[in-house]
C-alpha atoms as a PDB file:
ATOM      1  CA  UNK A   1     -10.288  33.031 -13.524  1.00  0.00           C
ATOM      2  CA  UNK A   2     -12.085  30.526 -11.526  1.00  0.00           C
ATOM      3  CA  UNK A   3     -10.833  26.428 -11.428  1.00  0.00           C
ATOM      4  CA  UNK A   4     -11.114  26.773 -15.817  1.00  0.00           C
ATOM      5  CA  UNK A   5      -8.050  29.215 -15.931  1.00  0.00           C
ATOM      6  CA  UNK A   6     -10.155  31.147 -18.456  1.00  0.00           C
ATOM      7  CA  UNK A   7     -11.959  34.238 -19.284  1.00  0.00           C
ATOM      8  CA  UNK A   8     -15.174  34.078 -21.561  1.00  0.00           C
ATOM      9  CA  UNK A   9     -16.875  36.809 -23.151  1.00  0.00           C
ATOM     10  CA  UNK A  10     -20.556  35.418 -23.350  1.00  0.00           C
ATOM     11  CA  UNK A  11     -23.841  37.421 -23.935  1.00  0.00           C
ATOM     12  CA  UNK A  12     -26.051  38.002 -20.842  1.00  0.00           C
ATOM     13  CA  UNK A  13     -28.916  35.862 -22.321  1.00  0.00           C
ATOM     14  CA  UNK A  14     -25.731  33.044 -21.621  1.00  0.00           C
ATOM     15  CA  UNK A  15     -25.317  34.003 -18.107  1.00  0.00           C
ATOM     16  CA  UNK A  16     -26.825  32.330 -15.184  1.00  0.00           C
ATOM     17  CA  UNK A  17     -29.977  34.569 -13.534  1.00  0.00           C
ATOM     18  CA  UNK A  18     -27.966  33.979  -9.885  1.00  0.00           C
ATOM     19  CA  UNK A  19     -24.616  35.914 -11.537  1.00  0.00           C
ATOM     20  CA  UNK A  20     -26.375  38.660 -12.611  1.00  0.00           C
ATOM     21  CA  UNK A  21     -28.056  39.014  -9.232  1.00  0.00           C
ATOM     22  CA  UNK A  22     -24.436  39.036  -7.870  1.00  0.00           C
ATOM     23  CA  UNK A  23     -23.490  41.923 -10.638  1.00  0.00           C
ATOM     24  CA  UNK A  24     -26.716  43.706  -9.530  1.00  0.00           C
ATOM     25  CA  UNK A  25     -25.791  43.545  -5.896  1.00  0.00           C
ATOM     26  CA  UNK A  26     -21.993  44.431  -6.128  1.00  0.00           C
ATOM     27  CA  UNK A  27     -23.715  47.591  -8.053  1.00  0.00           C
ATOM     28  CA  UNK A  28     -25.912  48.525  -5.238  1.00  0.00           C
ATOM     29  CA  UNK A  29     -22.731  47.842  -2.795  1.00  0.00           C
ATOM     30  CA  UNK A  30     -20.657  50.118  -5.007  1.00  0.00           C
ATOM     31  CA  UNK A  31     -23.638  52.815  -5.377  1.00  0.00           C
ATOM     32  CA  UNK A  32     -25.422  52.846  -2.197  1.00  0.00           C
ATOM     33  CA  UNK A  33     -22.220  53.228   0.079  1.00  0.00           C
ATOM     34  CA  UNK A  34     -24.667  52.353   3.544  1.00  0.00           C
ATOM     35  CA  UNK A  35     -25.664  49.422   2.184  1.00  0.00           C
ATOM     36  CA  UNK A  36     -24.699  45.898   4.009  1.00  0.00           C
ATOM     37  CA  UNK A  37     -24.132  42.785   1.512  1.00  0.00           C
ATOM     38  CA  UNK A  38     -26.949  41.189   3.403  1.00  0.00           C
ATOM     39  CA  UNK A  39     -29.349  44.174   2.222  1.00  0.00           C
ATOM     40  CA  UNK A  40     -27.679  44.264  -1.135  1.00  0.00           C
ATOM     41  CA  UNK A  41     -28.091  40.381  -1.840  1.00  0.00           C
ATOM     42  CA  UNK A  42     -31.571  40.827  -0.389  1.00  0.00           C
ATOM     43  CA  UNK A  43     -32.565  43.485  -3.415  1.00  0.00           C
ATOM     44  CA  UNK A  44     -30.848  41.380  -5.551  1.00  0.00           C
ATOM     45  CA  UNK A  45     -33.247  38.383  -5.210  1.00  0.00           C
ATOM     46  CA  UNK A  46     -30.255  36.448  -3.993  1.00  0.00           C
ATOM     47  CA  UNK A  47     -28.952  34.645  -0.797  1.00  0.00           C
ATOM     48  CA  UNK A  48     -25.662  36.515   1.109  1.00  0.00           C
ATOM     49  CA  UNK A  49     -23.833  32.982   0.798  1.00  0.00           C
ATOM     50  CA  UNK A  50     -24.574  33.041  -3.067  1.00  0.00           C
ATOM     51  CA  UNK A  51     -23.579  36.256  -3.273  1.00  0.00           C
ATOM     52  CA  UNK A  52     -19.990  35.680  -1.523  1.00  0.00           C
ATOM     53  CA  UNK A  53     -19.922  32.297  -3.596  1.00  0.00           C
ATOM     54  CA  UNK A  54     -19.796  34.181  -7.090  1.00  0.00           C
ATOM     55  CA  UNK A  55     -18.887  37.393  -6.273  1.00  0.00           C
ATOM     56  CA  UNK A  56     -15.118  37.060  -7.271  1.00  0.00           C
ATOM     57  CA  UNK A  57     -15.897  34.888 -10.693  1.00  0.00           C
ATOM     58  CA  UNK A  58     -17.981  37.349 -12.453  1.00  0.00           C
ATOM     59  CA  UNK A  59     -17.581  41.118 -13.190  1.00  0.00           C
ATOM     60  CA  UNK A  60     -19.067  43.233 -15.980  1.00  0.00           C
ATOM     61  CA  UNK A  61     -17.799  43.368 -19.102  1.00  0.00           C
ATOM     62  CA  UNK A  62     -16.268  46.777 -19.851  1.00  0.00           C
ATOM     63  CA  UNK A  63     -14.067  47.500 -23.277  1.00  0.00           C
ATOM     64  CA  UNK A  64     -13.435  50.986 -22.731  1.00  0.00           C
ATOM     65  CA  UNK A  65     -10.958  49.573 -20.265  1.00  0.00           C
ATOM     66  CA  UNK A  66      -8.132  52.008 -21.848  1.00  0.00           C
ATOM     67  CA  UNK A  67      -7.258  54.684 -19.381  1.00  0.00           C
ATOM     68  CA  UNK A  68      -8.473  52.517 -16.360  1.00  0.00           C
ATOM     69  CA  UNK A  69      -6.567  51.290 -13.162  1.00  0.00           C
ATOM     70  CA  UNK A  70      -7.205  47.669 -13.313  1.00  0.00           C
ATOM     71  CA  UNK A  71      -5.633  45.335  -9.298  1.00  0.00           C
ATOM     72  CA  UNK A  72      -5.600  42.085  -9.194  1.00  0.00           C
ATOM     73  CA  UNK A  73      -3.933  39.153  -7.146  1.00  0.00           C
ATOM     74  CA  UNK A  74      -1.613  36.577  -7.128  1.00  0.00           C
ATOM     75  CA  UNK A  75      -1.141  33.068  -5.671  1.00  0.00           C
ATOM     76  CA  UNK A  76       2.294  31.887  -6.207  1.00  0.00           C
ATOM     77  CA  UNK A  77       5.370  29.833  -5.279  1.00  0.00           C
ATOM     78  CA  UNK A  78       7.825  31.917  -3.465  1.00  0.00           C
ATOM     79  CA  UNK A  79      10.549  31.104  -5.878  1.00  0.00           C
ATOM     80  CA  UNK A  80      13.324  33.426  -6.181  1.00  0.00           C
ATOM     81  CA  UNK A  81      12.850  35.329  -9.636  1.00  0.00           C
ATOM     82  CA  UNK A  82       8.918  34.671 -10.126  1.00  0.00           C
ATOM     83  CA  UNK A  83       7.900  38.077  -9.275  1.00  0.00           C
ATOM     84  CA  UNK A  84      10.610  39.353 -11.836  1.00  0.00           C
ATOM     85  CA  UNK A  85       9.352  37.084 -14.340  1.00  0.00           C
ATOM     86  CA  UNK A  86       5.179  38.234 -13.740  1.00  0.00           C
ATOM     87  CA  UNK A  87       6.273  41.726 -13.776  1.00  0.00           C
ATOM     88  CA  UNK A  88       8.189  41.110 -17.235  1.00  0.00           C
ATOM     89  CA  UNK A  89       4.902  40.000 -18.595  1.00  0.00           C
ATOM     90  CA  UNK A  90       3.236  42.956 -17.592  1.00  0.00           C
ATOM     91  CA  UNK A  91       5.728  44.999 -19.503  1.00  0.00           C
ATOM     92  CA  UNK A  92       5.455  42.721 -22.620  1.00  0.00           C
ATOM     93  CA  UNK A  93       1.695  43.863 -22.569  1.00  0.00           C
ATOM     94  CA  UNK A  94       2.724  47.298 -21.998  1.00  0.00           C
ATOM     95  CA  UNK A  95       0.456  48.096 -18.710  1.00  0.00           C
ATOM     96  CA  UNK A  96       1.904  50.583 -16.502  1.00  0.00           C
ATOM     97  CA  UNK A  97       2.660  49.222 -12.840  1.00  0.00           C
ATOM     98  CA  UNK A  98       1.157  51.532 -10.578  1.00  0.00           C
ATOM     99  CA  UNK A  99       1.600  49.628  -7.636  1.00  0.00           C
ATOM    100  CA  UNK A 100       2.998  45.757  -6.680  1.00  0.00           C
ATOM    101  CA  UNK A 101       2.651  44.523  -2.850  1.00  0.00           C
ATOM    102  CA  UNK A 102       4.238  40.844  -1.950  1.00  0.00           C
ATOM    103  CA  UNK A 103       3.097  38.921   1.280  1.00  0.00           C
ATOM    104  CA  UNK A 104       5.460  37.445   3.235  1.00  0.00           C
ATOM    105  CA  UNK A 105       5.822  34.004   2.075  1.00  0.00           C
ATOM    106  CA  UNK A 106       3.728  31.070   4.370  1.00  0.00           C
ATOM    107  CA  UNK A 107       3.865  27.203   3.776  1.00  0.00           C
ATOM    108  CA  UNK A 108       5.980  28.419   0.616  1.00  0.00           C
ATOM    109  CA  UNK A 109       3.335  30.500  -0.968  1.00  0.00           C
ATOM    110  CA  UNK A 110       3.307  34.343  -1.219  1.00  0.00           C
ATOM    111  CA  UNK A 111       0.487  36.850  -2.180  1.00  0.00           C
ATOM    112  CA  UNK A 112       1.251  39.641  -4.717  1.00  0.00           C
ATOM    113  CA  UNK A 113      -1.463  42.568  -5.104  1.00  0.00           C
ATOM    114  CA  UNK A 114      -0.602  44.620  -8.400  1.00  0.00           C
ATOM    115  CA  UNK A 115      -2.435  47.408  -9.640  1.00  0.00           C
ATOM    116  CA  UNK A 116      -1.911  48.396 -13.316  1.00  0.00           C
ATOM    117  CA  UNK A 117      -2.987  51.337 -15.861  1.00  0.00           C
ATOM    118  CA  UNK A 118      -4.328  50.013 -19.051  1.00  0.00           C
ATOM    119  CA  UNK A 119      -2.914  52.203 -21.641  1.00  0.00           C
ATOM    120  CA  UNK A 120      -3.841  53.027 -25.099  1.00  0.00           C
ATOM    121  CA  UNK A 121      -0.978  50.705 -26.089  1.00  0.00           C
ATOM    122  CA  UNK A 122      -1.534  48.251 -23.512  1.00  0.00           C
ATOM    123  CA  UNK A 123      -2.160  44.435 -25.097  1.00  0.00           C
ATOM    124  CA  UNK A 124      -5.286  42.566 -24.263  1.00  0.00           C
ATOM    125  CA  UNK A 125      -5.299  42.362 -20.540  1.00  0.00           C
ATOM    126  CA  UNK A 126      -7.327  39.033 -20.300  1.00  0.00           C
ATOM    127  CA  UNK A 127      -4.737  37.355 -22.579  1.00  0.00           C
ATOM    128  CA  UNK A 128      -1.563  38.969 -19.833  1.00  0.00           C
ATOM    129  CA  UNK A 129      -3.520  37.558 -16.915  1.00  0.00           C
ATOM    130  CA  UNK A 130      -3.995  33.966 -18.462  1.00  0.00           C
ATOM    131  CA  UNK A 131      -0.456  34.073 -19.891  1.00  0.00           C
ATOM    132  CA  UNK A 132       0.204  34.723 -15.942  1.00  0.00           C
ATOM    133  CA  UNK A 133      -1.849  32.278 -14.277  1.00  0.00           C
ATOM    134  CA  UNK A 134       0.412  30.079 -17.230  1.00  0.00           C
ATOM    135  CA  UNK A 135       3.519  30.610 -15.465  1.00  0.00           C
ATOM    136  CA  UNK A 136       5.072  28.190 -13.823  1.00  0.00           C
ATOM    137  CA  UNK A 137       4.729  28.117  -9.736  1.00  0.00           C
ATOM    138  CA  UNK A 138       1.712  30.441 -10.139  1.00  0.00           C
ATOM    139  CA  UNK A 139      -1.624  29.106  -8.600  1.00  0.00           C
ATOM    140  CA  UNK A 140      -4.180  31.631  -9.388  1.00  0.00           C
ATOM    141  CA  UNK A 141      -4.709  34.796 -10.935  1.00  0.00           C
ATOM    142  CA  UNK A 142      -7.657  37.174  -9.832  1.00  0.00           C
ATOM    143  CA  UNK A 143      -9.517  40.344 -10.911  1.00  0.00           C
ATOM    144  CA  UNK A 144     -10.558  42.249  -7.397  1.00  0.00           C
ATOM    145  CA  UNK A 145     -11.249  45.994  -8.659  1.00  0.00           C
ATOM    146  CA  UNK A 146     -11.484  47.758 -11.874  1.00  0.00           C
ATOM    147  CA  UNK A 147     -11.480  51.770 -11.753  1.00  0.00           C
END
């Protein structure tokens, strides 16, 4: 979600040679399970540090996301009753909860890894993240794995 807040859906004639370097070298990480990122980035035609600078803001567009485990992670005021609140929005959409981990809280903030199931009846997942990042006392929203 990146300092915007948003998702885009662009065409890859729209996106930036450098993040589709990145995309090419998370899929040799993913495929060739030796690799290093240096060697990765390297194939790529891209620099390591370029590769850890973009590699959490882009990911491949998929939209037979329906049936797929999709985690992701939370920044967020510890607040009593925000978790209840992010987890009510995830039932709105109608994605299964597979599995939720909370940090401890530090300086007031608390991590919160959840991993969902996208269901055939499961709403737009882009729009239940942003309505997330929305919520009040949370700072950011990220996609870290799709299965």
């Amino acid at each position: 979600m990146g300092e915007s807040g948003k998702y885009y859906v662009v065409t890859e004639k729209a996106v930036p040679d450098v993040l589709l370097k990145v995309v090419e070298a998370k899929r040799l990480l993913e495929t060739e399970k030796a690799m290093t990122v240096q060697e990765a980035a390297e194939q790529a035609g891209i620099s390591r540090s370029s590769f850890y600078k973009y590699k959490d803001d882009i990911l491949p567009f998929y939209d037979n996301t329906k049936g797929k485990t999709v985690t992701f992670v939370t920044i967020m005021d510890d607040e009593r009753g925000l978790l209840s609140d992010l987890l009510h929005i995830v039932a709105e959409y109608k994605a299964n909860i597979l599995t939720i981990h909370q940090s401890i809280p530090v300086n007031g903030l608390a991590t919160m890894t959840l991993s969902v199931e996208v269901r055939p009846d499961t709403g737009d997942v882009s729009a239940m993240l942003e309505d997330m990042e929305r919520w009040y006392g949370v700072h950011s929203v990220k996609i870290i794995a799709r299965e």
